[in-house]
PDB file of N, CA and C in Angstrom:
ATOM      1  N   UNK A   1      21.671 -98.745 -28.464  1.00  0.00           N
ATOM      2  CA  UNK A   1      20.492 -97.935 -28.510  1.00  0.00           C
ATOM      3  C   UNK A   1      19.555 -98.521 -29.565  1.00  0.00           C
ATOM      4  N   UNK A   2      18.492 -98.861 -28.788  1.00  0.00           N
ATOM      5  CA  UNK A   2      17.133 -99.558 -29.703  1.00  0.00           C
ATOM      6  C   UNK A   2      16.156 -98.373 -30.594  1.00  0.00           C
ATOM      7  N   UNK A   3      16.225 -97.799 -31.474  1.00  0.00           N
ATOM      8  CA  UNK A   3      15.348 -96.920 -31.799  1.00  0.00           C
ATOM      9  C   UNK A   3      13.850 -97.509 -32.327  1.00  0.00           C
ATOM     10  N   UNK A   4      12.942 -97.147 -32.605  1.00  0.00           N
ATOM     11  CA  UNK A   4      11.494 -98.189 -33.245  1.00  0.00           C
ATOM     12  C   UNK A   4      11.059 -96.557 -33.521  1.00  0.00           C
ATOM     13  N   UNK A   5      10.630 -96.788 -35.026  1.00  0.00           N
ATOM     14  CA  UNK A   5      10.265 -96.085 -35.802  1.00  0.00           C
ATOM     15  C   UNK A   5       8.360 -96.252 -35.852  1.00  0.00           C
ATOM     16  N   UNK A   6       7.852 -95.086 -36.649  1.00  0.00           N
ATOM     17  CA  UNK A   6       6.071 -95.487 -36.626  1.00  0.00           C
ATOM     18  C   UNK A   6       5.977 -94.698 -37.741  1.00  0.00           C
ATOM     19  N   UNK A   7       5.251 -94.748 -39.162  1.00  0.00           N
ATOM     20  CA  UNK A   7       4.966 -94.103 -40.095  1.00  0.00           C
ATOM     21  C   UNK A   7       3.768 -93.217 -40.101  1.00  0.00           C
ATOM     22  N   UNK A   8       4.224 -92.308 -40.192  1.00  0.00           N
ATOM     23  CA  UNK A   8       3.223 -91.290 -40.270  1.00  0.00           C
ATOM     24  C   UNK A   8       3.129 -90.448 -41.816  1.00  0.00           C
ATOM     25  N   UNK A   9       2.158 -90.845 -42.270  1.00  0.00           N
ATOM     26  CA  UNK A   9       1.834 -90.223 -44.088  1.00  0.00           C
ATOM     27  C   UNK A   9       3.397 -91.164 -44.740  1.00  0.00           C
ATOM     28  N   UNK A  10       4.289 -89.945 -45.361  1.00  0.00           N
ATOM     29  CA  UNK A  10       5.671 -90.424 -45.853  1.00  0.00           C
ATOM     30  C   UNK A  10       6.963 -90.038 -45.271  1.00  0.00           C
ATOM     31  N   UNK A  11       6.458 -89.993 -43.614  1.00  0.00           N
ATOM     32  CA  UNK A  11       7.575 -89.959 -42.897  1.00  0.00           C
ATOM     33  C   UNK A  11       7.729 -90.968 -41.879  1.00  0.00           C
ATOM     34  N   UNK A  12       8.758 -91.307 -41.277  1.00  0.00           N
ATOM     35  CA  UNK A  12       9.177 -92.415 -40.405  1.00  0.00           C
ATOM     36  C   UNK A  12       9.255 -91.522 -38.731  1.00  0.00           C
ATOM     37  N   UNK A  13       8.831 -91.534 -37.916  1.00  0.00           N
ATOM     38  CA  UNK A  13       8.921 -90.380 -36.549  1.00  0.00           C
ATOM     39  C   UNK A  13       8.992 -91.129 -35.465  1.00  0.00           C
ATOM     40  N   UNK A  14      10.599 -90.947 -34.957  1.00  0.00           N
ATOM     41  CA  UNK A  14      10.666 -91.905 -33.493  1.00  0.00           C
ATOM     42  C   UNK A  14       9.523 -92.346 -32.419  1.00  0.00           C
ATOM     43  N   UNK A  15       9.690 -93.357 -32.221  1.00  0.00           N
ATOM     44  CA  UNK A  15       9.197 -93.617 -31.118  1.00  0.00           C
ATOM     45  C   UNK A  15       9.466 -92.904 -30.056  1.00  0.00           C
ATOM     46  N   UNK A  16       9.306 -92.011 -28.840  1.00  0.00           N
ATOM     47  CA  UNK A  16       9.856 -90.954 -28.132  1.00  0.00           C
ATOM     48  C   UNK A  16       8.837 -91.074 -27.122  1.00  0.00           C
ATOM     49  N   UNK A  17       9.804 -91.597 -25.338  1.00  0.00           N
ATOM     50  CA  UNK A  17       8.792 -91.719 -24.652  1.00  0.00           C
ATOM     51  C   UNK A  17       9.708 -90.635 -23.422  1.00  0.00           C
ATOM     52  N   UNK A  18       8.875 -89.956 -22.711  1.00  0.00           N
ATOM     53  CA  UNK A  18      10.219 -89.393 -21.294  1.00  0.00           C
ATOM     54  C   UNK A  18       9.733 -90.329 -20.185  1.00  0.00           C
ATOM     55  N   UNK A  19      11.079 -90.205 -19.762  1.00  0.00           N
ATOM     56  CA  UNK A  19      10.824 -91.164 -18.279  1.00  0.00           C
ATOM     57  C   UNK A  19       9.910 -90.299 -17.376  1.00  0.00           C
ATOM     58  N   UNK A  20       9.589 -91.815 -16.570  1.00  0.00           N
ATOM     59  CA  UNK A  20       8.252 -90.970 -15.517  1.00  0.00           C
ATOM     60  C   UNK A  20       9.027 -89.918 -14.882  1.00  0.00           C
ATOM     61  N   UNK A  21       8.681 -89.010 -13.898  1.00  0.00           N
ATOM     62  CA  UNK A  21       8.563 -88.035 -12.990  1.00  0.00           C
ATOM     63  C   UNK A  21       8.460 -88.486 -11.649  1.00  0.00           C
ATOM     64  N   UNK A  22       9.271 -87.937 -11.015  1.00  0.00           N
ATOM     65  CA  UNK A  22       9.073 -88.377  -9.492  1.00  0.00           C
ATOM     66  C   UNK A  22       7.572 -87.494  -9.286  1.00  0.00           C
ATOM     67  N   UNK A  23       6.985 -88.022  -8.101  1.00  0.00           N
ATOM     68  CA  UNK A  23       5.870 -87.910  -7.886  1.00  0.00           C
ATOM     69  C   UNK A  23       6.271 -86.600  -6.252  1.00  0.00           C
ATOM     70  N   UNK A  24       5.737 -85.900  -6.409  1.00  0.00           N
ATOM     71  CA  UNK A  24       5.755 -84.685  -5.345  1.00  0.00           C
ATOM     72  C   UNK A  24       5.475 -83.362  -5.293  1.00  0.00           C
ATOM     73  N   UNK A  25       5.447 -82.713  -4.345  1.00  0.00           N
ATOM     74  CA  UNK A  25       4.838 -81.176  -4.493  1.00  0.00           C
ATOM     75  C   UNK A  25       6.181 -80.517  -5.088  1.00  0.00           C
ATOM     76  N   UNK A  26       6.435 -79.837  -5.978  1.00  0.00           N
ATOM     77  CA  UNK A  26       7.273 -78.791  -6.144  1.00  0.00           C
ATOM     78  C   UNK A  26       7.239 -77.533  -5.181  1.00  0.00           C
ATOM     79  N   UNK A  27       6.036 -77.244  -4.908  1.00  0.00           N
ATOM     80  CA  UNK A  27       5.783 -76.141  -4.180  1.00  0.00           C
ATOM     81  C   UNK A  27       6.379 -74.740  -4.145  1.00  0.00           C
ATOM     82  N   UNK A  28       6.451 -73.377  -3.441  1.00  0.00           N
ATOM     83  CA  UNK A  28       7.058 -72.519  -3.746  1.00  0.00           C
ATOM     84  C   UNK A  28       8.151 -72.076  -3.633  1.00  0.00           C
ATOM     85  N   UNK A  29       8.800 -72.942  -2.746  1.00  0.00           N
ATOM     86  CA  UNK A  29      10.098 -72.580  -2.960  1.00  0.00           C
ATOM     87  C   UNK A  29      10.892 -73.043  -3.859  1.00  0.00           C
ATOM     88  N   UNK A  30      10.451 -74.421  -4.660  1.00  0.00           N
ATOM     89  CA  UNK A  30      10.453 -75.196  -5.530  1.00  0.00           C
ATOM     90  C   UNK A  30      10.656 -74.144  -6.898  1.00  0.00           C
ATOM     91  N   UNK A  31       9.354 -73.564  -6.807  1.00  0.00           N
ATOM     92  CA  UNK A  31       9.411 -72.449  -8.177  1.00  0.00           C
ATOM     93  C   UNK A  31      10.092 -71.480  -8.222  1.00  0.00           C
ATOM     94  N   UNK A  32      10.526 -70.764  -6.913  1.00  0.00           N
ATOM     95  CA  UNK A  32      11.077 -70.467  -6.988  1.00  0.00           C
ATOM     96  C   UNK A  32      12.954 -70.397  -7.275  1.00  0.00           C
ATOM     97  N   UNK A  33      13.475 -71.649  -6.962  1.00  0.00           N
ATOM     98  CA  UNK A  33      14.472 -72.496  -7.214  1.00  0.00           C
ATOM     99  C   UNK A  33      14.249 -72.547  -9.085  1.00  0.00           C
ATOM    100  N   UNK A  34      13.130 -72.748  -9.791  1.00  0.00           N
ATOM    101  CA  UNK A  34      13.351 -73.013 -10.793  1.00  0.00           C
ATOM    102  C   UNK A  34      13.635 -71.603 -11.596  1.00  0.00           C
ATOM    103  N   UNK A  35      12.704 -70.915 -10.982  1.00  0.00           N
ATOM    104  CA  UNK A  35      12.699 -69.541 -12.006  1.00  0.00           C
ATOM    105  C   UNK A  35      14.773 -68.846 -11.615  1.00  0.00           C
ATOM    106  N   UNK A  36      15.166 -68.974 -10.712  1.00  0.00           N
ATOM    107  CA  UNK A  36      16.050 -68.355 -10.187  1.00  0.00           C
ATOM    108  C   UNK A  36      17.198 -69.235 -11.144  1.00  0.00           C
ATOM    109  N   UNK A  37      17.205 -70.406 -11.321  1.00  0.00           N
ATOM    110  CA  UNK A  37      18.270 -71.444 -12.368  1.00  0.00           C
ATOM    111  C   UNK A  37      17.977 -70.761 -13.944  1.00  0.00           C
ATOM    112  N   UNK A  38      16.713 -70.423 -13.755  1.00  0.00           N
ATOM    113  CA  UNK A  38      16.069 -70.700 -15.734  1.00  0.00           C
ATOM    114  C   UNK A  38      16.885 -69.141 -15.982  1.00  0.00           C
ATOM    115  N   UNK A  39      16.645 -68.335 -15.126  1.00  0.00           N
ATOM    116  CA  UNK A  39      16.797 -67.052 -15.216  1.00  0.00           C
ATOM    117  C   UNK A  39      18.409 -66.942 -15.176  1.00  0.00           C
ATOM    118  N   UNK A  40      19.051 -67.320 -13.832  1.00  0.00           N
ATOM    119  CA  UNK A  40      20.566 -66.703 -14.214  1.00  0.00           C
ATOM    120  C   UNK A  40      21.358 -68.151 -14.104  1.00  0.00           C
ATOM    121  N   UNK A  41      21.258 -69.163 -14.249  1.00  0.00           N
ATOM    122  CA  UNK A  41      22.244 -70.206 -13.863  1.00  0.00           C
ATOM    123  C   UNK A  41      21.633 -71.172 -15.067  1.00  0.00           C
ATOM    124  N   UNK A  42      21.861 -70.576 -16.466  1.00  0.00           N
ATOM    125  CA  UNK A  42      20.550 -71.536 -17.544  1.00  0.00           C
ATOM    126  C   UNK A  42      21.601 -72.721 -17.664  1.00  0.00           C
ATOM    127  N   UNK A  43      22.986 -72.650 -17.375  1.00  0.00           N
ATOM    128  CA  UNK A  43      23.597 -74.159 -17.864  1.00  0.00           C
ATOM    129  C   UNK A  43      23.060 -75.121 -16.619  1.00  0.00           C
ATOM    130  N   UNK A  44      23.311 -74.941 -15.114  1.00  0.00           N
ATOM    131  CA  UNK A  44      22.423 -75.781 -14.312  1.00  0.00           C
ATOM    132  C   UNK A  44      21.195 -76.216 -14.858  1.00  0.00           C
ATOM    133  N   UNK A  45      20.432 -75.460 -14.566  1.00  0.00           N
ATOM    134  CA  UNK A  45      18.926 -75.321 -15.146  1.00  0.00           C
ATOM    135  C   UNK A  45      18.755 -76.526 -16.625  1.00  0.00           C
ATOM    136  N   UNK A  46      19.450 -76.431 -17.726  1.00  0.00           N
ATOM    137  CA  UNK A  46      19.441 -77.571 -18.826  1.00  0.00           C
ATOM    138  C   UNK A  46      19.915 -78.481 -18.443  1.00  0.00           C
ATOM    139  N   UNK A  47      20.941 -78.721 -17.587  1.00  0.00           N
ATOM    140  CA  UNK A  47      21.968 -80.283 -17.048  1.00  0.00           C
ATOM    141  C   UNK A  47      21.042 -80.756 -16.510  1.00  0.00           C
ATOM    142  N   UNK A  48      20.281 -80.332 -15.495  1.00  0.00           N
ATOM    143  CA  UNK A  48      19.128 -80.589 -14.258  1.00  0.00           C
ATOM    144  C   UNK A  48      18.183 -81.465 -15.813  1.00  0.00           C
ATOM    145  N   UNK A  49      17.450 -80.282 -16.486  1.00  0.00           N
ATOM    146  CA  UNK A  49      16.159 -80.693 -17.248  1.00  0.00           C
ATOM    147  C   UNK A  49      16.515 -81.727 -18.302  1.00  0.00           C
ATOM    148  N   UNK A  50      18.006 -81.656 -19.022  1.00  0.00           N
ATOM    149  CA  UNK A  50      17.999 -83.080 -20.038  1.00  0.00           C
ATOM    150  C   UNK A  50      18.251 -84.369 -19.353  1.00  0.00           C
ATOM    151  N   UNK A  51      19.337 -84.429 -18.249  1.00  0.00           N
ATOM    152  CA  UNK A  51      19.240 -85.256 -17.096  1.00  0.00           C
ATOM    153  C   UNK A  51      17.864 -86.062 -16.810  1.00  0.00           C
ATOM    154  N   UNK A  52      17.000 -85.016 -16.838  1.00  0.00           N
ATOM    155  CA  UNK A  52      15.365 -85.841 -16.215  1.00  0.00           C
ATOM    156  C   UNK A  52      15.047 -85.763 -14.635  1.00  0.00           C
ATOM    157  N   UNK A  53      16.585 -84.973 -14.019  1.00  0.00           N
ATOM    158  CA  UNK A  53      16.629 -84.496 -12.464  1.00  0.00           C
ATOM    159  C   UNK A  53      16.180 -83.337 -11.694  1.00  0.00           C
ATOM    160  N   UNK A  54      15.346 -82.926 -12.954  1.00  0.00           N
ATOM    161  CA  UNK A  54      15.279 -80.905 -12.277  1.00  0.00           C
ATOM    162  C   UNK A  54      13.904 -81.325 -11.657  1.00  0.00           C
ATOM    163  N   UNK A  55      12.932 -81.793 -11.782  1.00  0.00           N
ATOM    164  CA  UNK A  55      11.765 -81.912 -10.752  1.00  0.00           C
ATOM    165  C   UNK A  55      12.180 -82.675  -9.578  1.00  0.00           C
ATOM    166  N   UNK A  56      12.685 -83.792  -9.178  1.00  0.00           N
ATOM    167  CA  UNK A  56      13.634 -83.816  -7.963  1.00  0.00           C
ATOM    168  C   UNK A  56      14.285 -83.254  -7.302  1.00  0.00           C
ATOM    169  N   UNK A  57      15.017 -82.797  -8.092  1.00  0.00           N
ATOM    170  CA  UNK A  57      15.566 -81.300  -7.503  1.00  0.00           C
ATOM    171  C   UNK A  57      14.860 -80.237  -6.721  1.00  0.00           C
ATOM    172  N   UNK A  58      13.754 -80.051  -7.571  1.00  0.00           N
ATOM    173  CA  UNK A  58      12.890 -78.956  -6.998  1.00  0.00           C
ATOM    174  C   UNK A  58      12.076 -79.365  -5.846  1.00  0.00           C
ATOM    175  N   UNK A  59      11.306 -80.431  -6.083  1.00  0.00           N
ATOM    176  CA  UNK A  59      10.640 -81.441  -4.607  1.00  0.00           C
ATOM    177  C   UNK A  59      11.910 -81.339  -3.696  1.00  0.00           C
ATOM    178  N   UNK A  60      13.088 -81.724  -3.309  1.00  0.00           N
ATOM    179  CA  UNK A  60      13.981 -81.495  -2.535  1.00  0.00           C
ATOM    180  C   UNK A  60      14.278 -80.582  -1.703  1.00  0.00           C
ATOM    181  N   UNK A  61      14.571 -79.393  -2.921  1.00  0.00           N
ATOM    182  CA  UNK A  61      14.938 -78.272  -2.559  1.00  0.00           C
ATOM    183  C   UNK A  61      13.905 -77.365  -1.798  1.00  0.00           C
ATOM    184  N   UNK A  62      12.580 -77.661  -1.930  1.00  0.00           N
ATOM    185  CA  UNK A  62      11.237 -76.929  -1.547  1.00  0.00           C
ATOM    186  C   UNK A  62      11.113 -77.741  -0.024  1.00  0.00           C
ATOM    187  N   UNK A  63      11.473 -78.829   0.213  1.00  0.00           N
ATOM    188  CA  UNK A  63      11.514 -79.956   1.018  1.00  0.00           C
ATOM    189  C   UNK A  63      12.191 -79.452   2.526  1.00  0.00           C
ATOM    190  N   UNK A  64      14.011 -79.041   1.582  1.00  0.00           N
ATOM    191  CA  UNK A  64      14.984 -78.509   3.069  1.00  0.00           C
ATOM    192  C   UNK A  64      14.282 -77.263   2.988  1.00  0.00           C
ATOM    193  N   UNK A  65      13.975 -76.194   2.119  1.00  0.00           N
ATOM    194  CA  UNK A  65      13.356 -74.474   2.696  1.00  0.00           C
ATOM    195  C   UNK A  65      12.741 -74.673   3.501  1.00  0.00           C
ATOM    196  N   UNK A  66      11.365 -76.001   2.976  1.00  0.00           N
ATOM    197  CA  UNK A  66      10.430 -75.552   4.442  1.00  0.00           C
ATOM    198  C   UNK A  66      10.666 -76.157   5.616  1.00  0.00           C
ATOM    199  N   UNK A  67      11.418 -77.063   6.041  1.00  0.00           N
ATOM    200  CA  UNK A  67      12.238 -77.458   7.165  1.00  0.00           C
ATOM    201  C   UNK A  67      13.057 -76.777   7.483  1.00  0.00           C
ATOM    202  N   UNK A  68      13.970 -75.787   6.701  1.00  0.00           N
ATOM    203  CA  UNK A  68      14.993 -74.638   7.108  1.00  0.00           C
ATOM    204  C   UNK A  68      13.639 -73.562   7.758  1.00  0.00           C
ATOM    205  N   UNK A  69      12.935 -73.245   7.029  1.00  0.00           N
ATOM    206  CA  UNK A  69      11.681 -71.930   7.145  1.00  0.00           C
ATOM    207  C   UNK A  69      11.666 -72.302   8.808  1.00  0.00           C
ATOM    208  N   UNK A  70      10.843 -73.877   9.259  1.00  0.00           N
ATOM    209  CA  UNK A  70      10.078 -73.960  10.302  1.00  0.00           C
ATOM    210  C   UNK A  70      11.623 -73.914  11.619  1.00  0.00           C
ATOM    211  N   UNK A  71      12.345 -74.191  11.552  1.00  0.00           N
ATOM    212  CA  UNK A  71      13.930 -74.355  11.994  1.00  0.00           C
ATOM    213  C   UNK A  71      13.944 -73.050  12.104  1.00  0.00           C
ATOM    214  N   UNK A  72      13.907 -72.063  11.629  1.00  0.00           N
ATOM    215  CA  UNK A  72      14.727 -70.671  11.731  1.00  0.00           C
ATOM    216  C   UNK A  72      13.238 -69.732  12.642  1.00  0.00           C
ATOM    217  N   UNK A  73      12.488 -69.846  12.255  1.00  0.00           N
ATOM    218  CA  UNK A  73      11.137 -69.049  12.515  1.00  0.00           C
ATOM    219  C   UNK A  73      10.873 -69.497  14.241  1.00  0.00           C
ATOM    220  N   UNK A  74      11.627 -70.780  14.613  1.00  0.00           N
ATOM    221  CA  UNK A  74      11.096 -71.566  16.058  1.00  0.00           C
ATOM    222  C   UNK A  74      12.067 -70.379  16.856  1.00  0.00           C
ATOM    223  N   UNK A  75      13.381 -70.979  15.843  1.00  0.00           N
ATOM    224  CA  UNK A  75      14.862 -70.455  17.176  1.00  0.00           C
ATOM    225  C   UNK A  75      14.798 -69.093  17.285  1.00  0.00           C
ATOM    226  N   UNK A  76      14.183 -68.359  15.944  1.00  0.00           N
ATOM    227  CA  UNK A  76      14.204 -66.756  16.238  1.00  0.00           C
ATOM    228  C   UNK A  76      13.354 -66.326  17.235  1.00  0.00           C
ATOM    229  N   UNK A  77      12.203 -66.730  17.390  1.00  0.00           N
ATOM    230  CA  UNK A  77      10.629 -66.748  17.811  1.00  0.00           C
ATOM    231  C   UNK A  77      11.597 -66.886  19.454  1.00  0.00           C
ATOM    232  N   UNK A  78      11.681 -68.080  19.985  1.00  0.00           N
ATOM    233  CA  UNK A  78      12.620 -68.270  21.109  1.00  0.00           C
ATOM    234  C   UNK A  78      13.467 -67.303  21.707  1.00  0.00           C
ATOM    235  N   UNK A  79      14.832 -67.037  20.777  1.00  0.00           N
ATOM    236  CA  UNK A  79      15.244 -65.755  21.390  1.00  0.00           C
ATOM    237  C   UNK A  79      14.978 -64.756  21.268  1.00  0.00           C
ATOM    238  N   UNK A  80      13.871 -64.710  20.824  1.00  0.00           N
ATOM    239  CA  UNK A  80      13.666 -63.313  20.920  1.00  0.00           C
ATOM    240  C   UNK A  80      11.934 -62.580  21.727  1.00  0.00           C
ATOM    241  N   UNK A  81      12.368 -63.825  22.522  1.00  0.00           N
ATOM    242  CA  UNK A  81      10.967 -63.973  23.379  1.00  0.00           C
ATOM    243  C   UNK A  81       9.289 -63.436  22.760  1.00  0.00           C
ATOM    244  N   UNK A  82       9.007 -64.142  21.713  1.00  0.00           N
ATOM    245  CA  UNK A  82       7.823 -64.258  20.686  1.00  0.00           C
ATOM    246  C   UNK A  82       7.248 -65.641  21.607  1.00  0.00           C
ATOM    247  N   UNK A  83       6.372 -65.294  22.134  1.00  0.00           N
ATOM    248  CA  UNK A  83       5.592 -66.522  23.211  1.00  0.00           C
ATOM    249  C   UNK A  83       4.223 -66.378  22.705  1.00  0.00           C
ATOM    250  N   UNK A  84       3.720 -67.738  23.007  1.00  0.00           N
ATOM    251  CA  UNK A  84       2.306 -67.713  23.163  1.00  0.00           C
ATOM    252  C   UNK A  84       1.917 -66.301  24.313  1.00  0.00           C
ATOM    253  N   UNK A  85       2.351 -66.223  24.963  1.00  0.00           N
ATOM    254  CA  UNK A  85       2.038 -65.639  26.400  1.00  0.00           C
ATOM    255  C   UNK A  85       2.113 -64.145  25.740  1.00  0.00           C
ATOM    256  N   UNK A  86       3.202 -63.594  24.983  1.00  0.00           N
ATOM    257  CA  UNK A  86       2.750 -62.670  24.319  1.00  0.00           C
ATOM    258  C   UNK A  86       2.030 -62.237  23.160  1.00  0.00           C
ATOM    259  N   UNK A  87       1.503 -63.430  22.647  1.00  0.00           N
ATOM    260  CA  UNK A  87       0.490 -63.383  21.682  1.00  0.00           C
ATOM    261  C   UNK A  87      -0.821 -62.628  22.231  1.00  0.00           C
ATOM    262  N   UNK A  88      -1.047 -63.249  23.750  1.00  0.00           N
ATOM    263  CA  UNK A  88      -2.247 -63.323  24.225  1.00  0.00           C
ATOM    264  C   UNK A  88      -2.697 -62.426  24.890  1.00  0.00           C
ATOM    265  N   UNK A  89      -1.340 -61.724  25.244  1.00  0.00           N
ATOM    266  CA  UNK A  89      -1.642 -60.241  26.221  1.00  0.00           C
ATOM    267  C   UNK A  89      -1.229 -58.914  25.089  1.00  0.00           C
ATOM    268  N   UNK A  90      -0.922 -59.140  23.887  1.00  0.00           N
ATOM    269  CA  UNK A  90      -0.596 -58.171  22.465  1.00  0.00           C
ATOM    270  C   UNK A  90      -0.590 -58.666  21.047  1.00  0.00           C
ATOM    271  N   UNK A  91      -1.687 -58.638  20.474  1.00  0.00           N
ATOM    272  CA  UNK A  91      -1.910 -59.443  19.471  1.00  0.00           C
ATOM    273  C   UNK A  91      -1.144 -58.985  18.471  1.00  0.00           C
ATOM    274  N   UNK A  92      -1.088 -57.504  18.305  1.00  0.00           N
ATOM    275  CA  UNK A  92      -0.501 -56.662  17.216  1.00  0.00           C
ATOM    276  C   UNK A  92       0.987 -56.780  17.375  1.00  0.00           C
ATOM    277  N   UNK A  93       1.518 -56.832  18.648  1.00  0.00           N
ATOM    278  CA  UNK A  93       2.950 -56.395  18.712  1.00  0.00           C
ATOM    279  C   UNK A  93       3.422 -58.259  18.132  1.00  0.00           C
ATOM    280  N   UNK A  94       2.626 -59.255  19.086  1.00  0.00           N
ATOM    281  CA  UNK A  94       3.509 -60.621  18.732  1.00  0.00           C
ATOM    282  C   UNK A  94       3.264 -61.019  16.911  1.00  0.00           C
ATOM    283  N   UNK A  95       2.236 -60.204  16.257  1.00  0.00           N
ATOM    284  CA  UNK A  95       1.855 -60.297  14.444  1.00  0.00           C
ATOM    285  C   UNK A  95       3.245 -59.471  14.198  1.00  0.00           C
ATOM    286  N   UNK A  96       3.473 -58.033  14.450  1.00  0.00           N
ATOM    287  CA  UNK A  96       4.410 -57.547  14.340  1.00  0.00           C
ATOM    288  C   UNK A  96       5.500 -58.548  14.267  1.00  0.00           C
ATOM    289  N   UNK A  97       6.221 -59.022  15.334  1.00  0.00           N
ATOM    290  CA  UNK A  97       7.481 -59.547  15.499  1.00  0.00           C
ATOM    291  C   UNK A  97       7.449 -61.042  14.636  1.00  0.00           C
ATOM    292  N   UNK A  98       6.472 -61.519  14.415  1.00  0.00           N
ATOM    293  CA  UNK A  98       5.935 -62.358  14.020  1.00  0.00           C
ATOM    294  C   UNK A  98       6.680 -62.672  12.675  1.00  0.00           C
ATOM    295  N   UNK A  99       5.912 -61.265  11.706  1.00  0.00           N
ATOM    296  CA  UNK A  99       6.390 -60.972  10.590  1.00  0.00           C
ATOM    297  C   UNK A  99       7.669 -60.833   9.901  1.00  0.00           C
ATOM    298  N   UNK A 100       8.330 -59.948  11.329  1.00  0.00           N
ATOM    299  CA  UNK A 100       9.877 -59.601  10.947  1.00  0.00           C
ATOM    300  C   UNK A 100      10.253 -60.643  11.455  1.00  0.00           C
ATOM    301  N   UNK A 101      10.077 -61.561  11.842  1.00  0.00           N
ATOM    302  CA  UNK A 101      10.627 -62.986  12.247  1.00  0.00           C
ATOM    303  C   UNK A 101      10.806 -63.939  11.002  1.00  0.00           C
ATOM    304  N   UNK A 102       9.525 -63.901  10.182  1.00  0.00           N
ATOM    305  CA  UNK A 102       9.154 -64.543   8.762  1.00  0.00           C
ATOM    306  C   UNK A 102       9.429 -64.092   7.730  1.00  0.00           C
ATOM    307  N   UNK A 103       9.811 -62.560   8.057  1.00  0.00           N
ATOM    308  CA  UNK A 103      10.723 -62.067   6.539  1.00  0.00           C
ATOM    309  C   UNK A 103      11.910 -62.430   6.237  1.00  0.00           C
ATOM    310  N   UNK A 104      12.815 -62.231   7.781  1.00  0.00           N
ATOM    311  CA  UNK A 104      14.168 -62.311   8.089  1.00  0.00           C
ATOM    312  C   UNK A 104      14.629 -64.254   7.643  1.00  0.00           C
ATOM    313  N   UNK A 105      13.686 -64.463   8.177  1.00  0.00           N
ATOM    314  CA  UNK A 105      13.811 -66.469   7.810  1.00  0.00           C
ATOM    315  C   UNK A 105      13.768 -66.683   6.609  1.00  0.00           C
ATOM    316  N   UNK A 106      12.889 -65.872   5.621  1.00  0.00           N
ATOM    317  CA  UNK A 106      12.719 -66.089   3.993  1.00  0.00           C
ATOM    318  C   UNK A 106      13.760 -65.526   3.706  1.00  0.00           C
ATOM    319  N   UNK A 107      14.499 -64.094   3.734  1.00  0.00           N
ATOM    320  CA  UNK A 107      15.661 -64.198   3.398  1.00  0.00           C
ATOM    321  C   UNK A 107      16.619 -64.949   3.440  1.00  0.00           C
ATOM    322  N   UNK A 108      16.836 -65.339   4.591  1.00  0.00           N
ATOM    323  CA  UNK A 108      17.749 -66.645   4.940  1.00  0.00           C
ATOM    324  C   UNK A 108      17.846 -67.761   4.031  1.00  0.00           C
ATOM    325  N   UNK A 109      16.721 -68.582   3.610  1.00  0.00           N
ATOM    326  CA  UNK A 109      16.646 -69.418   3.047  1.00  0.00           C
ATOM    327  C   UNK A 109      16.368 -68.932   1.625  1.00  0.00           C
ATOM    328  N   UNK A 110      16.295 -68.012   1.254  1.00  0.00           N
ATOM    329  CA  UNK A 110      16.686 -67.859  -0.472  1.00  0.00           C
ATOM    330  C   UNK A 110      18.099 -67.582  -0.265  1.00  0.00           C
ATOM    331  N   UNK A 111      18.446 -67.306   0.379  1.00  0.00           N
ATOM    332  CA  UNK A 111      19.823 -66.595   0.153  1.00  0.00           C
ATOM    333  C   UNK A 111      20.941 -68.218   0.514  1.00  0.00           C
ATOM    334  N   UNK A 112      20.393 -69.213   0.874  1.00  0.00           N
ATOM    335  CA  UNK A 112      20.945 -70.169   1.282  1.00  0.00           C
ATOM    336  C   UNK A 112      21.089 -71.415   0.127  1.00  0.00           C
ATOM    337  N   UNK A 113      19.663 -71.459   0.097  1.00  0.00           N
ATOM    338  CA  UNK A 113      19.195 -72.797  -0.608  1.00  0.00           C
ATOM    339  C   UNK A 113      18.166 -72.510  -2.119  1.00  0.00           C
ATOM    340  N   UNK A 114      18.355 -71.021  -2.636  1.00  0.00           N
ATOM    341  CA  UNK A 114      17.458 -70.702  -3.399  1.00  0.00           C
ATOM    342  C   UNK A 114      18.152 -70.468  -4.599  1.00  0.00           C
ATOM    343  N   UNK A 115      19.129 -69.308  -3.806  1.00  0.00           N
ATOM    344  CA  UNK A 115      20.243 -68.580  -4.837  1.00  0.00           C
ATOM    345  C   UNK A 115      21.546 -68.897  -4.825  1.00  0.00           C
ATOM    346  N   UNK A 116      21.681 -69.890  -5.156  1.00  0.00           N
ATOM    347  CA  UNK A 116      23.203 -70.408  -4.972  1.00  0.00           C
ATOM    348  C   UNK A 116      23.593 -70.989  -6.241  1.00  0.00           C
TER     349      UNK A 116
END
């Protein structure tokens, strides 16, 4: 280990650089992943952040939700006959099913890939 020192007044103060950052959206499921570690899982949460791996992590993890999100929202939508065709002849009822289609999927995926 190379340390390089820099004087400041009559003190000596490391040189101290952090490695870059992967480059990506964290996004919300992302934050949410973080607040849910910081909050009840704080030894993950520090291994992840002194590591230098917890923003990877989070780009990742925000990455499979919204590919799990669009995955779960298609197949429910499908069986449960949510069509264009009933969009177009009931706007309210296919928003309706719509919704409980998009709540039921967000549960899913916190409960999968959020809170674990």
């Amino acid at each position: 280990m190379n340390i390089t020192y820099r004087q400041e007044g009559d003190y000596l103060l490391p040189n101290l650089t952090l490695d870059p950052q992967p480059e990506g959206e964290i996004g919300v499921w992302g934050w949410r992943r973080k607040m849910y570690l910081k909050e009840r899982r704080k030894d993950t949460y520090n291994a992840l952040l002194m590591k230098g791996t917890l923003t990877q992590h989070l780009i990742d993890t925000n990455e499979a939700a919204l590919d799990m999100m669009e995955t779960l929202v298609k197949q429910m939508a499908a069986s449960e006959g949510v069509t264009e065709d009933l969009k177009c002849r009931d706007q309210m009822a296919w928003v309706g099913r719509m919704n409980s289609i998009c709540n039921r999927a967000d549960e899913i995926v916190r409960a999968e890939l959020i809170e674990v």
